[in-house]
N, C-alpha and C. Protein backbone atom coordinates (compact mmCIF):
# COMPACT_ATOMS: atom_id res chain seq x y z
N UNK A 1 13.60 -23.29 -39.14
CA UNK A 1 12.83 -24.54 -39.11
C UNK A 1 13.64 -25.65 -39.76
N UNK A 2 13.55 -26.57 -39.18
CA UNK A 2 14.43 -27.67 -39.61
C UNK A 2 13.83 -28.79 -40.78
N UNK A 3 14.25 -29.54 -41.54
CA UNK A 3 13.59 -30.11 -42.78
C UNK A 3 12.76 -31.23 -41.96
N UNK A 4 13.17 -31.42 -40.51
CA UNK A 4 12.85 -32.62 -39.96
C UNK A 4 11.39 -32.24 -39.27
N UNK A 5 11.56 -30.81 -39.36
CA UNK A 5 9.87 -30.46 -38.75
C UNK A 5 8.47 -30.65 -39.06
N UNK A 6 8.66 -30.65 -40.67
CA UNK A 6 7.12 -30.96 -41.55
C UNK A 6 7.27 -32.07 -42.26
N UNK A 7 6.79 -33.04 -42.52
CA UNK A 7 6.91 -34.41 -42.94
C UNK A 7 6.49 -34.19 -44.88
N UNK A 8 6.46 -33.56 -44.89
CA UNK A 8 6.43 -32.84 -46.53
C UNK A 8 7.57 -32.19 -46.76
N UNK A 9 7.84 -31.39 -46.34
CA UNK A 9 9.39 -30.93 -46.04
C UNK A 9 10.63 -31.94 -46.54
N UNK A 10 10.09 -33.06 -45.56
CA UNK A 10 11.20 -34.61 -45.39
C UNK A 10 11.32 -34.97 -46.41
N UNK A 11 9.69 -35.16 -46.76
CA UNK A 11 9.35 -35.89 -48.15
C UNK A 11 10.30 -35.86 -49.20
N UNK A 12 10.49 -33.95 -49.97
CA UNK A 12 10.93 -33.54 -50.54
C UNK A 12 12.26 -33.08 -50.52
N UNK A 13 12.58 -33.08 -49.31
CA UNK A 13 14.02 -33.34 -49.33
C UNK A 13 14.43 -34.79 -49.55
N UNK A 14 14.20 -35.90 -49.19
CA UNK A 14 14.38 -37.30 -49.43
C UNK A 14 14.73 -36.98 -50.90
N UNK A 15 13.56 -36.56 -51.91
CA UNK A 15 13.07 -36.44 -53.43
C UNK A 15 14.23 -36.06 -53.59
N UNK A 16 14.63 -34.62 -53.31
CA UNK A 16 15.67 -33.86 -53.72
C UNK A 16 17.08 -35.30 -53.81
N UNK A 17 17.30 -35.29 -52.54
CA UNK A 17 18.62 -36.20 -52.65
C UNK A 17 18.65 -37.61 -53.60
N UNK A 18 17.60 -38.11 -53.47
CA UNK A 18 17.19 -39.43 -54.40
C UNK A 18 17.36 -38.62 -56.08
N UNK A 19 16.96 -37.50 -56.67
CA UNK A 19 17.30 -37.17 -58.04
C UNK A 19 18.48 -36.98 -58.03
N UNK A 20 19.20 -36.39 -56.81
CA UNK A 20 20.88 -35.85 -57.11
C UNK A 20 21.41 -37.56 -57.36
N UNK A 21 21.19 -38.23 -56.54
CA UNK A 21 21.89 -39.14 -56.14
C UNK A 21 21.85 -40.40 -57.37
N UNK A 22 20.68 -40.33 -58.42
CA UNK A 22 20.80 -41.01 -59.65
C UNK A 22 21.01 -40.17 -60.41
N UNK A 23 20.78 -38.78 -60.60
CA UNK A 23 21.39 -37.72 -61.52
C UNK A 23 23.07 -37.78 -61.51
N UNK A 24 23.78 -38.61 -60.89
CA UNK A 24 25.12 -38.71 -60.14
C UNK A 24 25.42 -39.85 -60.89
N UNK A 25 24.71 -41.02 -61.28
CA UNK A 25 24.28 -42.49 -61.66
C UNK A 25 24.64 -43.35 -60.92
N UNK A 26 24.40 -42.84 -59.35
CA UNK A 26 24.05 -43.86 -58.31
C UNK A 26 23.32 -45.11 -58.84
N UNK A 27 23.48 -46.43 -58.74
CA UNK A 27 22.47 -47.73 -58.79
C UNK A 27 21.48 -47.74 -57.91
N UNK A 28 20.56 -48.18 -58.52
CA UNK A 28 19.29 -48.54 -57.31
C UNK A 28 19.43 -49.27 -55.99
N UNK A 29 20.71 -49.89 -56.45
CA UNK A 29 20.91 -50.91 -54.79
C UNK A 29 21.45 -50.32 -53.87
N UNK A 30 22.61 -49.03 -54.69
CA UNK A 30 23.39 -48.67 -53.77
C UNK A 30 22.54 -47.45 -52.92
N UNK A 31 20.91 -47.30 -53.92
CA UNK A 31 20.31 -45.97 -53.11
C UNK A 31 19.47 -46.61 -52.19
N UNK A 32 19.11 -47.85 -52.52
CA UNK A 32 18.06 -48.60 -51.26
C UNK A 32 19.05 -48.99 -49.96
N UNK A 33 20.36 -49.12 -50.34
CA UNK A 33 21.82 -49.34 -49.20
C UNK A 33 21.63 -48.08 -48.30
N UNK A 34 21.78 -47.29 -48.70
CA UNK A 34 21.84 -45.91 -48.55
C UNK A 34 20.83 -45.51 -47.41
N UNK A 35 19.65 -45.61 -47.88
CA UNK A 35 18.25 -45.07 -47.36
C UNK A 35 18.02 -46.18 -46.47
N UNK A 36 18.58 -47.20 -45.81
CA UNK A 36 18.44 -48.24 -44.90
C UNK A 36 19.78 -47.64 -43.87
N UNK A 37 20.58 -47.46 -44.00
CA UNK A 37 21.88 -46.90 -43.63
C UNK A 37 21.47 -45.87 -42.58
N UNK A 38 20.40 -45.07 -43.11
CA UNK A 38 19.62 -43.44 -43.40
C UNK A 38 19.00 -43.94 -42.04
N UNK A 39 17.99 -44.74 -42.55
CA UNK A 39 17.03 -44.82 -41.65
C UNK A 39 17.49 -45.62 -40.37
N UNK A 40 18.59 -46.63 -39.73
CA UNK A 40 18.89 -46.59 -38.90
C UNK A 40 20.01 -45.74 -37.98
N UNK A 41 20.53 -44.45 -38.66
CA UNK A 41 20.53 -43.39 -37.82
C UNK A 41 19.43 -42.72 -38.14
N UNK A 42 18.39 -42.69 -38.07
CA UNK A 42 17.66 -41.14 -37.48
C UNK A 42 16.80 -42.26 -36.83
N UNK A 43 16.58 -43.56 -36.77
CA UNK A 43 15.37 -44.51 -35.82
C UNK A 43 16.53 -43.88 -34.46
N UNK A 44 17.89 -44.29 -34.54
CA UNK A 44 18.37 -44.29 -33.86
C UNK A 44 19.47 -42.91 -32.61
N UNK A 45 19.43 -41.92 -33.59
CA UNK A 45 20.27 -40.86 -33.38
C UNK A 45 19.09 -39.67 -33.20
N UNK A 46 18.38 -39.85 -34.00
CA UNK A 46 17.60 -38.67 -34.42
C UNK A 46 16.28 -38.20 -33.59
N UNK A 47 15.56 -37.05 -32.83
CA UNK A 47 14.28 -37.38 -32.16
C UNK A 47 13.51 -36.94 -33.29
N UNK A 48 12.23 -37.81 -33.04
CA UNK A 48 11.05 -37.84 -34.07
C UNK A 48 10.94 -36.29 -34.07
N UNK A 49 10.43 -35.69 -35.17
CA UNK A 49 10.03 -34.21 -35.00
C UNK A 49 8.59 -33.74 -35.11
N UNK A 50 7.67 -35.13 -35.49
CA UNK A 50 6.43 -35.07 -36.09
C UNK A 50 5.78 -36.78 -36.00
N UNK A 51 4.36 -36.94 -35.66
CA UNK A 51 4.07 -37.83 -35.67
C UNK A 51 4.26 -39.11 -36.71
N UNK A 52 4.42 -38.56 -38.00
CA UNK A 52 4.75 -39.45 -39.21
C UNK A 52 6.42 -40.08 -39.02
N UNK A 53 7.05 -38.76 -38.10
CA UNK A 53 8.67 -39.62 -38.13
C UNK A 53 8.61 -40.83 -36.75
N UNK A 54 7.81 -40.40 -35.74
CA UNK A 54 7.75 -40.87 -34.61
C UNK A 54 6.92 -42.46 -35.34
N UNK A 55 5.88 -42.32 -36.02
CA UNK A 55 5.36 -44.04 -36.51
C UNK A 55 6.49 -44.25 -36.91
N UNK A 56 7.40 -44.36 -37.96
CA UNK A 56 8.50 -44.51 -38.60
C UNK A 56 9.46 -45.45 -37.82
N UNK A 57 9.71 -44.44 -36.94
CA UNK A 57 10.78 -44.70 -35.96
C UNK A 57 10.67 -46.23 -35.36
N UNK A 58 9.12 -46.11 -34.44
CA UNK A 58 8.93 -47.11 -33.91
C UNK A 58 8.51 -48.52 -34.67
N UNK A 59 8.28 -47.92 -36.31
CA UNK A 59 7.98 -49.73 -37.18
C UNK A 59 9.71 -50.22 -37.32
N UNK A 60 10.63 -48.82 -37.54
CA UNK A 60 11.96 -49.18 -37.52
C UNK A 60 12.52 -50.52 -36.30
N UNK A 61 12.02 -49.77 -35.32
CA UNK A 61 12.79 -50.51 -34.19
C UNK A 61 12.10 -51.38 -33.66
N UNK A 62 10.71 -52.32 -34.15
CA UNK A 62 10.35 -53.26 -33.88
C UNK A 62 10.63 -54.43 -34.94
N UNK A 63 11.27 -53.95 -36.44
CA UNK A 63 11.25 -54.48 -37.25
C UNK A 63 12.83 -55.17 -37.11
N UNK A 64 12.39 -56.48 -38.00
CA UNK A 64 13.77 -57.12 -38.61
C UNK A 64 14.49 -56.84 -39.10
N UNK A 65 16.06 -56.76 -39.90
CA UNK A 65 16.86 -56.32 -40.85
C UNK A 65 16.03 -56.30 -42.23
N UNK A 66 15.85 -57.81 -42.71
CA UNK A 66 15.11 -57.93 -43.90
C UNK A 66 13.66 -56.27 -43.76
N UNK A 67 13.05 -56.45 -42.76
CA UNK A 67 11.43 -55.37 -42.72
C UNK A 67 12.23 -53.83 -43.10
N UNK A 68 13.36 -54.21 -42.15
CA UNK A 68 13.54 -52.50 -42.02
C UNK A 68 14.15 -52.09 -43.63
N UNK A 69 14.89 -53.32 -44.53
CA UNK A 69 15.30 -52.81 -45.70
C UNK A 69 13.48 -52.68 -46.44
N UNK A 70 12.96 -53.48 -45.97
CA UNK A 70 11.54 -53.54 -46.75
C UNK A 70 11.28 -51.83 -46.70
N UNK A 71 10.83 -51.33 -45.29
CA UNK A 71 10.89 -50.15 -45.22
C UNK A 71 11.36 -48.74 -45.91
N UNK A 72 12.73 -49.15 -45.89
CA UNK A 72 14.02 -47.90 -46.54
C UNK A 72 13.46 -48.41 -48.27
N UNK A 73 12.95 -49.35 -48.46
CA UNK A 73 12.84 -49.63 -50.30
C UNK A 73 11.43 -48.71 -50.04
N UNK A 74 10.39 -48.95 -49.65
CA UNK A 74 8.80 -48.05 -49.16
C UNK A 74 9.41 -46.56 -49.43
N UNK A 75 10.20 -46.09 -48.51
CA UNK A 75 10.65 -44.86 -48.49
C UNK A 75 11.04 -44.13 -50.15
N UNK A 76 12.26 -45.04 -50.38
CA UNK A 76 12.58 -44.27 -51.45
C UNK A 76 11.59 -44.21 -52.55
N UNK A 77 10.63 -45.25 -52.44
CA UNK A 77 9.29 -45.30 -53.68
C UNK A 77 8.70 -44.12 -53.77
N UNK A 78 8.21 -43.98 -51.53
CA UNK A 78 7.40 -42.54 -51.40
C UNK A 78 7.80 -41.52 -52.00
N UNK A 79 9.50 -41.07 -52.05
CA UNK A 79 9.56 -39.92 -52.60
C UNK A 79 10.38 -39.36 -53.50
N UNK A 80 10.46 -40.71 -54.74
CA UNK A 80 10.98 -40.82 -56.15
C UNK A 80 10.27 -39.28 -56.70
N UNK A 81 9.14 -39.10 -56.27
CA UNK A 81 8.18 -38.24 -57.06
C UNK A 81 8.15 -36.81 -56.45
N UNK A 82 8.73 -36.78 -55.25
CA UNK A 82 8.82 -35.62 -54.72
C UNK A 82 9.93 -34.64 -54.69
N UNK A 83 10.37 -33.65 -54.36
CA UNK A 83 11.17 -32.36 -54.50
C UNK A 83 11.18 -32.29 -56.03
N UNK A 84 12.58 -31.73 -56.09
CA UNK A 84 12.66 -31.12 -57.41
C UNK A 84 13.51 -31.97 -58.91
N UNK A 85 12.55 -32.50 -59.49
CA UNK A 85 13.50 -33.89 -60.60
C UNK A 85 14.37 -33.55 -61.25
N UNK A 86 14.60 -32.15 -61.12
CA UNK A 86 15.89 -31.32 -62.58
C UNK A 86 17.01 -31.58 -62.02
């Protein structure tokens, strides 16, 4: 099963990489860079695997540069709190 299959799954993998990635002392700009980067390959490369990636997708690709960073900043908020913080 792929991480892209359960949208909790995603969640917590997002989580996971967002703790490595300031556990590392990534900056906040360079992780909101990042997760905008993120999110226009999988709007773009990636097929939805679940209805939550499929909304995603499509606010991605109706949205502006400025919305879609609005978005990728939404994202990393959602899942500061999720996977594993150690």
């Amino acid at each position: 099963m792929s991480v892209l299959d359960n949208f909790d799954s995603w969640k917590d993998f997002l989580g996971d990489r967002l703790h490595q990635a300031k556990g590392q002392g990534m900056q906040e700009q360079a992780v909101s860079e990042l997760a905008y980067e993120i999110g226009g390959y999988l709007a773009n490369s990636v097929d939805a695997k679940n209805e939550q990636e499929a909304v995603l997708r499509d606010l991605w690709n109706v949205a502006d540069e400025k919305e879609q960073h609005a978005i990728a900043n939404m994202m990393v908020k959602m899942v500061q709190n999720e996977g594993n913080q150690g």
